[in-house]
N, C-alpha and C. Protein backbone atom coordinates (compact mmCIF):
# COMPACT_ATOMS: atom_id res chain seq x y z
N UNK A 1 154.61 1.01 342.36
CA UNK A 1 154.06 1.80 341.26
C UNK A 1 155.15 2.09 340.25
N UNK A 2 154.67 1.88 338.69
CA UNK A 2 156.06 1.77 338.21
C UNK A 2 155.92 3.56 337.03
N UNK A 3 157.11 4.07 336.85
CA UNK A 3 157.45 5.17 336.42
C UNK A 3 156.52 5.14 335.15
N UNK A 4 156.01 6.33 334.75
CA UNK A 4 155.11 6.24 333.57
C UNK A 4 156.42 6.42 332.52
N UNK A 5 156.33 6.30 331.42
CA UNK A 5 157.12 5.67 330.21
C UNK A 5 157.52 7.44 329.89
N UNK A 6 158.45 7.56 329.41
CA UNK A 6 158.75 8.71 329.04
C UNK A 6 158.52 8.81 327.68
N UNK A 7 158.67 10.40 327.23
CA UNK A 7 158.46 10.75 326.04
C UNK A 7 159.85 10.57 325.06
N UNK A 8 159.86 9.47 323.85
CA UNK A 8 160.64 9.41 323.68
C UNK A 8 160.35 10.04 322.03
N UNK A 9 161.58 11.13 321.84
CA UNK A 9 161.83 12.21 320.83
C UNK A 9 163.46 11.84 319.93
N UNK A 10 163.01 12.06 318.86
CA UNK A 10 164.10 12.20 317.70
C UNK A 10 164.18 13.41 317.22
N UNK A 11 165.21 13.81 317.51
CA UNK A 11 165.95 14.91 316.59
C UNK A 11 166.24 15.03 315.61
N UNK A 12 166.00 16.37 314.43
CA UNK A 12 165.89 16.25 313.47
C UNK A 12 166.90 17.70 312.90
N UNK A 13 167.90 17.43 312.70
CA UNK A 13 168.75 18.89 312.48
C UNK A 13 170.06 18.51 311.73
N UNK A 14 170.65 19.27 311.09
CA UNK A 14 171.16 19.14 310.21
C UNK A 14 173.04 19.41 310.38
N UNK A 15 172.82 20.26 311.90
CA UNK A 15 173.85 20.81 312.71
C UNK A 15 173.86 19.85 313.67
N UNK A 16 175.31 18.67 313.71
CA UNK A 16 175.50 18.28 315.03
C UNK A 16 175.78 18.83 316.55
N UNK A 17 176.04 19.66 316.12
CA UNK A 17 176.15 20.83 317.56
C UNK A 17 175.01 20.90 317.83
N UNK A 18 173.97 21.09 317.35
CA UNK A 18 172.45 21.36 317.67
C UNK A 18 171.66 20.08 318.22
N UNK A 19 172.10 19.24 317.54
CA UNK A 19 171.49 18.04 317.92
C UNK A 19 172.04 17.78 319.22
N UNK A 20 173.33 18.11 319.13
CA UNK A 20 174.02 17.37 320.36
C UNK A 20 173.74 18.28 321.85
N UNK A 21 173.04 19.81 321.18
CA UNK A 21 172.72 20.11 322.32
C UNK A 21 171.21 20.15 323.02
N UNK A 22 170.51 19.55 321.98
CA UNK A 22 168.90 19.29 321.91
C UNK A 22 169.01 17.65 322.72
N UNK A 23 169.93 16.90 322.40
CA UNK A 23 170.01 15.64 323.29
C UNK A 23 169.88 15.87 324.67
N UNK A 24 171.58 16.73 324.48
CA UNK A 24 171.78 16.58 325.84
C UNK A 24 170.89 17.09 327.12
N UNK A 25 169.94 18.35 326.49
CA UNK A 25 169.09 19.07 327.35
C UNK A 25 167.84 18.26 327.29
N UNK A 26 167.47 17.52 326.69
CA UNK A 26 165.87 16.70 326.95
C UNK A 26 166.39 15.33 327.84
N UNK A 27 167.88 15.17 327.34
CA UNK A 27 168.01 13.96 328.33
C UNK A 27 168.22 14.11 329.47
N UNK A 28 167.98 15.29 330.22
CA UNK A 28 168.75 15.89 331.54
C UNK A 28 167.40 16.03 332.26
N UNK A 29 166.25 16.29 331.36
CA UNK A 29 164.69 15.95 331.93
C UNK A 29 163.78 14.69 332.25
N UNK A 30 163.65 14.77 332.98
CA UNK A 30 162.97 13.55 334.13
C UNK A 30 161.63 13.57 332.77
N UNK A 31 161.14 12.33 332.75
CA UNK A 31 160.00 12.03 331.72
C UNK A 31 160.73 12.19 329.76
N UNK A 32 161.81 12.41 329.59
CA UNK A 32 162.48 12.37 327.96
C UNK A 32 163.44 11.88 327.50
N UNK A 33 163.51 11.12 326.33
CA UNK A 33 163.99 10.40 326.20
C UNK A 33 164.57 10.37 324.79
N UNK A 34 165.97 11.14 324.65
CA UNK A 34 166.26 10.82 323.04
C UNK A 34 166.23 9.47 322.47
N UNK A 35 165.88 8.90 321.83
CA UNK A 35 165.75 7.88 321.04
C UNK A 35 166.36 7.52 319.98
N UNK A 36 166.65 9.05 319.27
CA UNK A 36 167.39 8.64 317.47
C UNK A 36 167.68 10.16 317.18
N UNK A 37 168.38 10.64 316.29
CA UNK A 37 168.55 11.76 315.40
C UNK A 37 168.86 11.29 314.27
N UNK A 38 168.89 12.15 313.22
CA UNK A 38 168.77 12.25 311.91
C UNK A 38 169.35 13.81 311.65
N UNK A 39 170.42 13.99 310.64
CA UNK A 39 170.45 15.17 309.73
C UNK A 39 170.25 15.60 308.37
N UNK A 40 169.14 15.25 307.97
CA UNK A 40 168.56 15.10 306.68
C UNK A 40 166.55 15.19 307.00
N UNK A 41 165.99 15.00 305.65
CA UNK A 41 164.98 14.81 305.62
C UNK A 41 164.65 13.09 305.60
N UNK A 42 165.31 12.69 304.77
CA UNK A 42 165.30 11.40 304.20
C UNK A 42 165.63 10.60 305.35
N UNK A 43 166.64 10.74 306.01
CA UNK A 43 166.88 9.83 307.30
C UNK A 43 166.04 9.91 308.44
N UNK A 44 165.44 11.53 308.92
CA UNK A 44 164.48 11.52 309.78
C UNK A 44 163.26 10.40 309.46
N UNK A 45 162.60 10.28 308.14
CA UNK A 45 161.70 9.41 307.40
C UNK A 45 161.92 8.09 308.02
N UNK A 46 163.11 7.75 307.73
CA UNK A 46 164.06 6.62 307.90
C UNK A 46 163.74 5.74 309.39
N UNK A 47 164.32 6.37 310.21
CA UNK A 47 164.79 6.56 311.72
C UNK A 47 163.33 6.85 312.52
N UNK A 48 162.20 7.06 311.91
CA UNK A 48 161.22 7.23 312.48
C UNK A 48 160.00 6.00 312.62
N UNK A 49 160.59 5.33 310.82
CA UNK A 49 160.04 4.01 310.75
C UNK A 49 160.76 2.94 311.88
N UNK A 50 161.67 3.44 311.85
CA UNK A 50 162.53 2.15 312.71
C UNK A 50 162.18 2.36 314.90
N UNK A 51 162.20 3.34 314.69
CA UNK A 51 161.56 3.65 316.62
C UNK A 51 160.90 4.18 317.01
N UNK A 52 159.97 4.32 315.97
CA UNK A 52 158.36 5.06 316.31
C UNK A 52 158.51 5.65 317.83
N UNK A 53 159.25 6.83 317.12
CA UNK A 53 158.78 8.32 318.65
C UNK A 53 157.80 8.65 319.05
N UNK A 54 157.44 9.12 320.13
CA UNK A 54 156.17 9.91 320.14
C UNK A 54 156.43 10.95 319.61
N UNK A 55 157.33 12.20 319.71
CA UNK A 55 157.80 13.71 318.91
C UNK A 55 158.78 13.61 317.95
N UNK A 56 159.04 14.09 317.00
CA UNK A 56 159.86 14.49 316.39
C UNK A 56 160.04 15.92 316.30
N UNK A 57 161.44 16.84 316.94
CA UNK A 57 161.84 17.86 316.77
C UNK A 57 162.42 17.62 315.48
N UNK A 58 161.81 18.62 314.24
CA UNK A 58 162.10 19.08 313.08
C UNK A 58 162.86 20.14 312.59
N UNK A 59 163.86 20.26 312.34
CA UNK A 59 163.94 21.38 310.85
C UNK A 59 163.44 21.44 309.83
N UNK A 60 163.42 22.83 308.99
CA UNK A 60 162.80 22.82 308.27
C UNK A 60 164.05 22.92 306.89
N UNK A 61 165.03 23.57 307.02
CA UNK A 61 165.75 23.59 305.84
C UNK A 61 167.05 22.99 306.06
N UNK A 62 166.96 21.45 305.19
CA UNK A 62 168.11 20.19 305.58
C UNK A 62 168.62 20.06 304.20
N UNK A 63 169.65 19.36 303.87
CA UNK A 63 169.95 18.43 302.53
C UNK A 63 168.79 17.45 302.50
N UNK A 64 168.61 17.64 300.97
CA UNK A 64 167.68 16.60 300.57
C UNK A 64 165.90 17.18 300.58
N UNK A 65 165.44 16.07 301.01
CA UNK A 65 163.52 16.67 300.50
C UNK A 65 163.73 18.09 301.80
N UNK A 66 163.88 18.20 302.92
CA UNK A 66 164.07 19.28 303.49
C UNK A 66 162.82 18.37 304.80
N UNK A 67 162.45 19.41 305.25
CA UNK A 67 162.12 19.36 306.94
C UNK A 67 159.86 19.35 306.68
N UNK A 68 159.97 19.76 305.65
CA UNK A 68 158.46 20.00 305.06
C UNK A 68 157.87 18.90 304.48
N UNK A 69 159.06 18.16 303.71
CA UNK A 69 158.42 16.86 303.25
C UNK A 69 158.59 16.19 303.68
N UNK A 70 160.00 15.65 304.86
CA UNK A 70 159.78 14.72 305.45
C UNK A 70 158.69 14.86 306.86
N UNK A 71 158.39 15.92 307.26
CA UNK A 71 156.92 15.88 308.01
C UNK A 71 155.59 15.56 307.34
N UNK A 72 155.39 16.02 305.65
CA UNK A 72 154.33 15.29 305.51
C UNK A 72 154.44 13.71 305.24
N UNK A 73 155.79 12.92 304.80
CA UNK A 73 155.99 12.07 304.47
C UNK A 73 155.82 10.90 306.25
N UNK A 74 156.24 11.75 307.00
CA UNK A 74 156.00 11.04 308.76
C UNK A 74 154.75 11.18 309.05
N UNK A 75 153.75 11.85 308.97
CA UNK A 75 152.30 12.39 308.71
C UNK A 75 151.91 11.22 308.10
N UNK A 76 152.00 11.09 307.18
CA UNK A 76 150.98 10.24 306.31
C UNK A 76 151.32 8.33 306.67
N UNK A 77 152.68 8.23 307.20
CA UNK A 77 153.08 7.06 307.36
C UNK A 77 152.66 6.74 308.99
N UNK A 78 152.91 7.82 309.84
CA UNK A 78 152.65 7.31 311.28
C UNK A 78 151.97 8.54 311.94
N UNK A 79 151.08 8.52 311.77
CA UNK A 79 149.70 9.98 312.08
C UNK A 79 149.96 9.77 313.96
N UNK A 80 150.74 8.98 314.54
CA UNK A 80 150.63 8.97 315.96
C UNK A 80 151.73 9.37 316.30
N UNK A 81 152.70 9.75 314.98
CA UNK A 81 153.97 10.42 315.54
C UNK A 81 153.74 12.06 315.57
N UNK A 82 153.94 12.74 316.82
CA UNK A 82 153.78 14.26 316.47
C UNK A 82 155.19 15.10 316.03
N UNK A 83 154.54 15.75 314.93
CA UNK A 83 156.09 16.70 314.45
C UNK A 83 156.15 17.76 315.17
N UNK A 84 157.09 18.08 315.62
CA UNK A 84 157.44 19.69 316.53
C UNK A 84 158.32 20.39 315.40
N UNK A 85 157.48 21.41 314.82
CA UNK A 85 159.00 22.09 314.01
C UNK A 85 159.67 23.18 314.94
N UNK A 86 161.11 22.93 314.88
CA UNK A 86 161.95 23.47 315.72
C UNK A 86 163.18 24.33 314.66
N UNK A 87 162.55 25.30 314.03
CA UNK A 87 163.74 26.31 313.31
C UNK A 87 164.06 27.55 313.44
N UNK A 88 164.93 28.41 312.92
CA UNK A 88 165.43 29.70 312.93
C UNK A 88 164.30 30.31 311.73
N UNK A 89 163.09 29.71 310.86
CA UNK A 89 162.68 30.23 310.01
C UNK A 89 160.92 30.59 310.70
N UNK A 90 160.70 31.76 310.40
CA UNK A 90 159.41 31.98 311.47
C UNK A 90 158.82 32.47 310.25
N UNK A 91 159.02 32.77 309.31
CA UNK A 91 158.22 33.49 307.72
C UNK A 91 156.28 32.50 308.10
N UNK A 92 155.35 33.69 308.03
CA UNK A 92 154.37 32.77 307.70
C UNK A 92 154.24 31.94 306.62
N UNK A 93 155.00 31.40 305.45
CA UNK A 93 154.82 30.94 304.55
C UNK A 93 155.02 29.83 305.27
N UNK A 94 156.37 29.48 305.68
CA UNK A 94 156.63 28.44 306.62
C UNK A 94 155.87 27.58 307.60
N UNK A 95 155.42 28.82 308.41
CA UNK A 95 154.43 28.15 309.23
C UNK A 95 153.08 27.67 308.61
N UNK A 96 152.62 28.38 307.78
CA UNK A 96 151.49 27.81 307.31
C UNK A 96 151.80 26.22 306.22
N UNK A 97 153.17 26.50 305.70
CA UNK A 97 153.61 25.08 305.04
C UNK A 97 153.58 24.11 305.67
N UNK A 98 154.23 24.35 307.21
CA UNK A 98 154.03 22.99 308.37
C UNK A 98 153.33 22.48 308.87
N UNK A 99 152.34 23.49 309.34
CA UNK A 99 150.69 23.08 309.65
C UNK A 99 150.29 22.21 308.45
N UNK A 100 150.24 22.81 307.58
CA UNK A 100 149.45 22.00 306.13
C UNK A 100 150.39 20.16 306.04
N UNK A 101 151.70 20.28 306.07
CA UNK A 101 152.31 19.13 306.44
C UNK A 101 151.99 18.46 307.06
N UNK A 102 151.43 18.67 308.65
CA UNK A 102 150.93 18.02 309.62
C UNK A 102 151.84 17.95 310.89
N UNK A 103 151.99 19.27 310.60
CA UNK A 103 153.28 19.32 312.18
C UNK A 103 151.95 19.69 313.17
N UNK A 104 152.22 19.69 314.33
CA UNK A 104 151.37 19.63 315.40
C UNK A 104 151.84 21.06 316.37
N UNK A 105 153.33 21.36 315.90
CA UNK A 105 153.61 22.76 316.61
C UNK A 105 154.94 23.22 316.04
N UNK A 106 155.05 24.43 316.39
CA UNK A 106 155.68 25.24 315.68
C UNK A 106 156.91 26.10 316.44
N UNK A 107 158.08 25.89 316.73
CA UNK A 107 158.97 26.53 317.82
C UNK A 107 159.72 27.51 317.11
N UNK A 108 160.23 28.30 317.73
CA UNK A 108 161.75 29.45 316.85
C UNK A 108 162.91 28.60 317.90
N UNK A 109 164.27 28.72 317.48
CA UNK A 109 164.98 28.08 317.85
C UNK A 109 164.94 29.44 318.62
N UNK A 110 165.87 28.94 319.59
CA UNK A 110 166.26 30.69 320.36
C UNK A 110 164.97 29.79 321.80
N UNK A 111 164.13 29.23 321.90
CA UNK A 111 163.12 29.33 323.04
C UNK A 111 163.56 29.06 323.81
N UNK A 112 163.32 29.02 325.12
CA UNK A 112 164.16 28.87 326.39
C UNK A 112 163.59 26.91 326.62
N UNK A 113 164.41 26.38 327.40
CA UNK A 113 164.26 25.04 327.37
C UNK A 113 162.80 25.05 327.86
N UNK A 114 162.06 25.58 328.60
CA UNK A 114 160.71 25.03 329.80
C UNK A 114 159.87 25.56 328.54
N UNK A 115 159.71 26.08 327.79
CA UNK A 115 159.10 26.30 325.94
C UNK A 115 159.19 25.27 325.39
N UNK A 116 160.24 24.49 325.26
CA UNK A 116 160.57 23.16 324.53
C UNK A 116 160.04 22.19 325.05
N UNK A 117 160.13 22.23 326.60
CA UNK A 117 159.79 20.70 327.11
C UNK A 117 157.93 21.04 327.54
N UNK A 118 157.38 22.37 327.39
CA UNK A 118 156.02 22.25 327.30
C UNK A 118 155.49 21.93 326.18
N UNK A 119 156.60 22.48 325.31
CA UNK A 119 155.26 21.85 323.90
C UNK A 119 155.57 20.60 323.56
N UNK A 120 156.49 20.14 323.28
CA UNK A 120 156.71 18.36 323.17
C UNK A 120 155.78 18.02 323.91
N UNK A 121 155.76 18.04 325.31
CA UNK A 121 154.60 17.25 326.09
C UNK A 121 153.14 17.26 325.86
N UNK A 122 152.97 18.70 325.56
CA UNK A 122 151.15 18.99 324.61
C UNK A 122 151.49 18.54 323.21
N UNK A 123 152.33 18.29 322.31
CA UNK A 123 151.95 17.91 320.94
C UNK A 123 151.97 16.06 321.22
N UNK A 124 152.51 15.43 322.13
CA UNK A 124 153.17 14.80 322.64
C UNK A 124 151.52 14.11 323.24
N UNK A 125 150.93 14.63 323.79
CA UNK A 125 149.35 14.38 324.49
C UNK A 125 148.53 14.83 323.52
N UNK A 126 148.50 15.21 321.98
CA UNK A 126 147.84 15.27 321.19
C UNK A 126 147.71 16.85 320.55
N UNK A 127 147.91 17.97 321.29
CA UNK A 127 147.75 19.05 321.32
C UNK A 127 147.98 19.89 319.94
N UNK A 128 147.66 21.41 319.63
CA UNK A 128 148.62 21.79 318.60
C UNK A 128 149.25 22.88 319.54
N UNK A 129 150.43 23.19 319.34
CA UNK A 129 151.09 24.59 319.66
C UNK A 129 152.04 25.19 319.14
N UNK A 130 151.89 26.65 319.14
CA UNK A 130 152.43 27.37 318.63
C UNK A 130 153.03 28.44 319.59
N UNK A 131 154.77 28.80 318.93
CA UNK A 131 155.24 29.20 319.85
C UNK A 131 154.84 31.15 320.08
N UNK A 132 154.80 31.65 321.14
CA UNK A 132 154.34 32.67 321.46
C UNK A 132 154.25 33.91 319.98
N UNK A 133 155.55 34.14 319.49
CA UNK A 133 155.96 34.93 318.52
C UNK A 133 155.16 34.97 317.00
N UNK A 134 155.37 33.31 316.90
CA UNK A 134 154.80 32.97 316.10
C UNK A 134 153.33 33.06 315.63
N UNK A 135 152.67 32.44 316.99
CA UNK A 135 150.98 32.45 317.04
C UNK A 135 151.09 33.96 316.95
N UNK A 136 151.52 34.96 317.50
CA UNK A 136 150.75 36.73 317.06
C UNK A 136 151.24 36.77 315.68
N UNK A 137 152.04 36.75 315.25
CA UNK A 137 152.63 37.01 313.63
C UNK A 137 151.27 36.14 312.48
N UNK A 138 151.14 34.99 313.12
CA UNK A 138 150.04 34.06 312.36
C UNK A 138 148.67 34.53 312.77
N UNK A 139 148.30 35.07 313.56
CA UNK A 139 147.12 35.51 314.22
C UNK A 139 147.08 36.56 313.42
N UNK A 140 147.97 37.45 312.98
CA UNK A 140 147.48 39.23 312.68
C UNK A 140 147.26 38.62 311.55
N UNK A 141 147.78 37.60 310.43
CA UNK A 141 148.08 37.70 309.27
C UNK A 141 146.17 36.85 309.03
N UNK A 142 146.04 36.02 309.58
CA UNK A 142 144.75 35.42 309.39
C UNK A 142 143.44 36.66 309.96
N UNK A 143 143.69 37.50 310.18
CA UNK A 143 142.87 38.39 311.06
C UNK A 143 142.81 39.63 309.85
N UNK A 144 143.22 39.65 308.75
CA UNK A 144 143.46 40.61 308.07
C UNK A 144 142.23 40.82 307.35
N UNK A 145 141.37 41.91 306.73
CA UNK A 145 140.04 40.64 306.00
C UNK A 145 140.69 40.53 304.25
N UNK A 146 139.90 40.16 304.21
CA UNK A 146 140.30 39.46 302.92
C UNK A 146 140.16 40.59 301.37
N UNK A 147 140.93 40.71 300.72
CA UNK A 147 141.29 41.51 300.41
C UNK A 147 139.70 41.62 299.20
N UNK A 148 139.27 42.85 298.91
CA UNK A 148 138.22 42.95 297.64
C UNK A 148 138.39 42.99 296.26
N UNK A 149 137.75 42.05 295.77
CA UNK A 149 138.27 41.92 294.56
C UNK A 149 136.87 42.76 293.70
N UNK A 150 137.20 43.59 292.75
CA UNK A 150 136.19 43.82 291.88
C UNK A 150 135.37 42.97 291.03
N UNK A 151 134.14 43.62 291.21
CA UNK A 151 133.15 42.62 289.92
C UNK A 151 133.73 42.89 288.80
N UNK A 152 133.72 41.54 287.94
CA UNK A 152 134.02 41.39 286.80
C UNK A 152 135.40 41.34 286.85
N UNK A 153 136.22 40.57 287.20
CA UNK A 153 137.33 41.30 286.95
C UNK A 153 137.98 40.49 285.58
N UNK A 154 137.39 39.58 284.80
CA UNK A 154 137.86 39.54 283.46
C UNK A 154 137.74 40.71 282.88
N UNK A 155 137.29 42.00 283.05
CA UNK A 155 136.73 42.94 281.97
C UNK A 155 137.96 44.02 282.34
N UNK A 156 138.60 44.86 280.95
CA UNK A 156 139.57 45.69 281.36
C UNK A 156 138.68 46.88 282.58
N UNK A 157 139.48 47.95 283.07
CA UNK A 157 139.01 48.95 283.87
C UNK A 157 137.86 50.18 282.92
N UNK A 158 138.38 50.09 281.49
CA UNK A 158 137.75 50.77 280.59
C UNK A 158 136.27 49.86 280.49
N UNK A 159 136.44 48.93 280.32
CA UNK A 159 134.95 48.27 279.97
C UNK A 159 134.39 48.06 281.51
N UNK A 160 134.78 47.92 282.75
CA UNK A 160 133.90 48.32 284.10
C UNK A 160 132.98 49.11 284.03
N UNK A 161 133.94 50.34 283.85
CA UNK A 161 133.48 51.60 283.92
C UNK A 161 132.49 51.57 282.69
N UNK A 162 132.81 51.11 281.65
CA UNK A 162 131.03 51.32 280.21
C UNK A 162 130.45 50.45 281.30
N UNK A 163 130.32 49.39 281.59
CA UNK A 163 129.14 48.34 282.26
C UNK A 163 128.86 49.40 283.08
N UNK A 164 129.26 50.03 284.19
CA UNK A 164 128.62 50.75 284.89
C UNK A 164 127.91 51.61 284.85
N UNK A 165 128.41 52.59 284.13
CA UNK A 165 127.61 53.32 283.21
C UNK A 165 126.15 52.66 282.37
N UNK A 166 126.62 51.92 282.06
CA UNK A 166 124.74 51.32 280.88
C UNK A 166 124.19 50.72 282.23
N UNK A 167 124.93 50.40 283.38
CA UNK A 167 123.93 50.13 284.73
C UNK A 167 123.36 50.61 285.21
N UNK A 168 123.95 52.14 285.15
CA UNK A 168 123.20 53.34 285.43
C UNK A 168 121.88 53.78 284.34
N UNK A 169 121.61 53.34 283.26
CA UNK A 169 120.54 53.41 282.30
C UNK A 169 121.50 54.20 281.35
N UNK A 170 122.66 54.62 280.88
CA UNK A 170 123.15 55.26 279.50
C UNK A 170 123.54 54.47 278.38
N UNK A 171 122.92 55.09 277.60
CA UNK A 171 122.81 54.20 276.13
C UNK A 171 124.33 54.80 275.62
N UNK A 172 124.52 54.20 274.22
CA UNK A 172 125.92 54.50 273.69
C UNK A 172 126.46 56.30 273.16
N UNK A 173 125.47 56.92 272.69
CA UNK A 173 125.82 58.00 272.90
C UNK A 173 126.27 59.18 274.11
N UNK A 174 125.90 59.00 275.10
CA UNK A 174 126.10 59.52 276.12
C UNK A 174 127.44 58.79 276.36
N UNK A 175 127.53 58.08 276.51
CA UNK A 175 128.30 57.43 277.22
C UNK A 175 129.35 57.77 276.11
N UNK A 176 129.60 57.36 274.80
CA UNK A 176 130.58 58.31 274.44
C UNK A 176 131.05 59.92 274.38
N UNK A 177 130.01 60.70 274.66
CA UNK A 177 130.56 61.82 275.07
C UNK A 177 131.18 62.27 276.29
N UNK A 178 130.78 61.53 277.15
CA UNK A 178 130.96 61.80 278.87
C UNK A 178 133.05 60.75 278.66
N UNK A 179 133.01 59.75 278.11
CA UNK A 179 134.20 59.24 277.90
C UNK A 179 135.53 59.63 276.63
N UNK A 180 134.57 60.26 275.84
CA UNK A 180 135.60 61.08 274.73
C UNK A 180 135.99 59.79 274.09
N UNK A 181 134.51 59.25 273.72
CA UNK A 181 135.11 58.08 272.67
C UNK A 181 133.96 58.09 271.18
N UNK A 182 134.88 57.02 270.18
CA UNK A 182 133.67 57.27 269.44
C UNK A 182 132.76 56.18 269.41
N UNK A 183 131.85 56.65 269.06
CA UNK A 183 130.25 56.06 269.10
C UNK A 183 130.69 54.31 268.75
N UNK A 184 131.42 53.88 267.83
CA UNK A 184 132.18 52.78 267.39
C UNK A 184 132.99 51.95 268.40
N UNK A 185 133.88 52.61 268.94
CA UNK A 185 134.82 52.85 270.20
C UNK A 185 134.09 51.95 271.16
N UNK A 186 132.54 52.30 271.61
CA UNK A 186 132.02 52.06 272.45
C UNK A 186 131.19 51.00 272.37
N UNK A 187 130.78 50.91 271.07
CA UNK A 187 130.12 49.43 270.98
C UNK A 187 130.76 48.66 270.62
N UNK A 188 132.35 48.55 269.79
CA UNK A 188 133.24 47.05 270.67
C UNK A 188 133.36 47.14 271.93
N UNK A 189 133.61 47.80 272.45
CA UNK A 189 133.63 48.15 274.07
C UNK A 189 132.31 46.84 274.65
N UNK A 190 131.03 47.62 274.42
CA UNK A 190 130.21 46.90 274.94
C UNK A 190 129.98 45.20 274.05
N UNK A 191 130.13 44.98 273.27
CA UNK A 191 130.36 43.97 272.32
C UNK A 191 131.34 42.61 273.24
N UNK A 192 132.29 43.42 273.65
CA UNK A 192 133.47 42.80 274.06
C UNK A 192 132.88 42.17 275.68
N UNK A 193 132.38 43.46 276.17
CA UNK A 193 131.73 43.13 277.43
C UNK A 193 130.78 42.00 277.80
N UNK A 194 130.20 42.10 276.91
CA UNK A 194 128.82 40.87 276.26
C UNK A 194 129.46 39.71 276.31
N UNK A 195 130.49 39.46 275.53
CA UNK A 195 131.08 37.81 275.37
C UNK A 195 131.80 37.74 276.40
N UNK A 196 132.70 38.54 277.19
CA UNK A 196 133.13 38.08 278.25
C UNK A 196 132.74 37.78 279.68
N UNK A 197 131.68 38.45 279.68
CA UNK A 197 130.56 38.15 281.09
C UNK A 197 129.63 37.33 280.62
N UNK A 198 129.44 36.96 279.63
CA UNK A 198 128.73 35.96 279.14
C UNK A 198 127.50 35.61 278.76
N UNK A 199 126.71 36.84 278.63
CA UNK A 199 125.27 37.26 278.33
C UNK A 199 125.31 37.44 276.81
N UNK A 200 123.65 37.57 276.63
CA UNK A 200 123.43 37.53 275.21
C UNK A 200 123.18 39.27 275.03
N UNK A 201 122.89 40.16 275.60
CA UNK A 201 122.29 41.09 274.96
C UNK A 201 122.75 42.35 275.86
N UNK A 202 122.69 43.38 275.88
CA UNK A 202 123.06 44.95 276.74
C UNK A 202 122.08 44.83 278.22
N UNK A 203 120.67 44.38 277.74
CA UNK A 203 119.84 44.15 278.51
C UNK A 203 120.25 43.11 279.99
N UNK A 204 120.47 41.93 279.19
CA UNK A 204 121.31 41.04 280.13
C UNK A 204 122.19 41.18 280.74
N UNK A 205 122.86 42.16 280.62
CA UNK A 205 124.63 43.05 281.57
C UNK A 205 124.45 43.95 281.99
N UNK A 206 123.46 45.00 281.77
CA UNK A 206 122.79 45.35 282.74
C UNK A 206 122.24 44.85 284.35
N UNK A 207 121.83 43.64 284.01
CA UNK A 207 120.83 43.44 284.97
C UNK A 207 122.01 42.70 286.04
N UNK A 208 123.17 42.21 284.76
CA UNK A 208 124.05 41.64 285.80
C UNK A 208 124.71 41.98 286.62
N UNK A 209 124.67 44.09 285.95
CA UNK A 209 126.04 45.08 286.85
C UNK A 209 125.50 45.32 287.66
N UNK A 210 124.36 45.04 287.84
CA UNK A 210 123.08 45.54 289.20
C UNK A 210 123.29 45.02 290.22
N UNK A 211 123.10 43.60 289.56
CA UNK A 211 123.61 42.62 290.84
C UNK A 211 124.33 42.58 291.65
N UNK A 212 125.85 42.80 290.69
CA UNK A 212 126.96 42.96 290.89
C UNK A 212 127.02 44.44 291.67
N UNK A 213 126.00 45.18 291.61
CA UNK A 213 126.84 46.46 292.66
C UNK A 213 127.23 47.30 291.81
N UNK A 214 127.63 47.39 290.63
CA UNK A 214 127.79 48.33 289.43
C UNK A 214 127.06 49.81 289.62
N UNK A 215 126.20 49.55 289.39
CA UNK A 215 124.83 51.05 289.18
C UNK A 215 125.43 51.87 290.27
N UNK A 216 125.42 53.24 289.81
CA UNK A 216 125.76 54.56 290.40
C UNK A 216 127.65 54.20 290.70
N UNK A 217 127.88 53.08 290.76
CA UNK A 217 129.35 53.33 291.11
C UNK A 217 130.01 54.16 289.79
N UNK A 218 129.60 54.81 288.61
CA UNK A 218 130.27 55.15 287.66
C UNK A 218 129.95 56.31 287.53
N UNK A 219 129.03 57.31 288.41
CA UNK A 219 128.08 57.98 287.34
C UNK A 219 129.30 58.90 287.87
């Protein structure tokens, strides 16, 4: 019975000390197999065409396109290579940049080796993963709801508040006394309101602040 083929991984770091100690610890594991490193973006690209890995351990901030483009640039050229990003940068901007790249998982440097050699092997068998810290930091931030935006929001806060008001049924006099404006004041006001929500008439923005949830929010 012959040995199943190991996982063979390129390193991608910018620090030879790092690389040299990312070698030496996957090569010390039964089933892994360094294959190539690279300290750049451009050479990982490179070096990936030439020995099609199954993983690539990534950085994200190298000389050159950086660790983001050469994962989408390995992505789009060999969709059977999986990217592992492996950095000191955990910012959700990051992580959500790598995912969108087409990394398959997401590590903090700092993980203990049996972290490293589980997720290579699940991104490695197709998987996505994310490392413990990370997935809660990305979990709270997607879990947040989504923030409310007001109706209308082309219209200043002064002209809301008139729409709301004439939503409520007040014609222009009232509505300038209750606001301490003049009668003039208030019909560019509503004038203005008209062309920017995009109706023809008071009648018609009305019916739209209704819709919109407007009515009684002003009175």
């Amino acid at each position: 019975m012959t040995d199943p083929k190991p996982v063979r991984v390129v390193v991608v770091d910018d620090h030879p000390i790092v690389r040299a100690g990312l070698r030496a610890s996957l090569n010390s594991v039964d089933g892994f197999a360094v294959v190539g490193e690279a300290g750049s973006g451009e050479d990982a690209v490179e070096i990936v065409g030439v020995v099609h890995p199954d993983v690539v351990l990534m950085d994200i901030q190298m000389p050159g396109i950086g660790g983001l483009e050469a994962t989408r640039r390995i992505y789009e050229r060999h969709p059977d290579c999986a990217v592992l990003m492996l950095t000191m940068y955990g910012e959700d901007e990051f992580v959500i940049a790598a995912l969108r790249a087409g990394a398959r998982g997401y590590l903090l440097k700092g993980a203990q080796q049996a972290d490293v050699i589980r997720t290579i092997t699940a991104v490695a068998n197709g998987g996505a993963v994310l490392g413990h810290d990370v997935a809660a930091r990305l979990l709270a931030v997607l879990s947040k709801p989504p923030a409310v935006v007001a109706p209308f929001p082309q219209l200043t806060g002064r002209e809301r508040e008139i729409l709301g008001l004439l939503a409520n049924g007040m014609t222009n006099g009232p509505i300038s006394r209750r606001l301490n404006l003049s009668p003039r004041t208030v019909a560019n006001h509503i004038s203005n309101i008209l062309t920017k929500i995009g109706v023809a008439d008071r009648a018609q923005a009305v019916i739209a602040a209704r819709q919109a949830g407007l009515a009684d929010c002003e009175t």
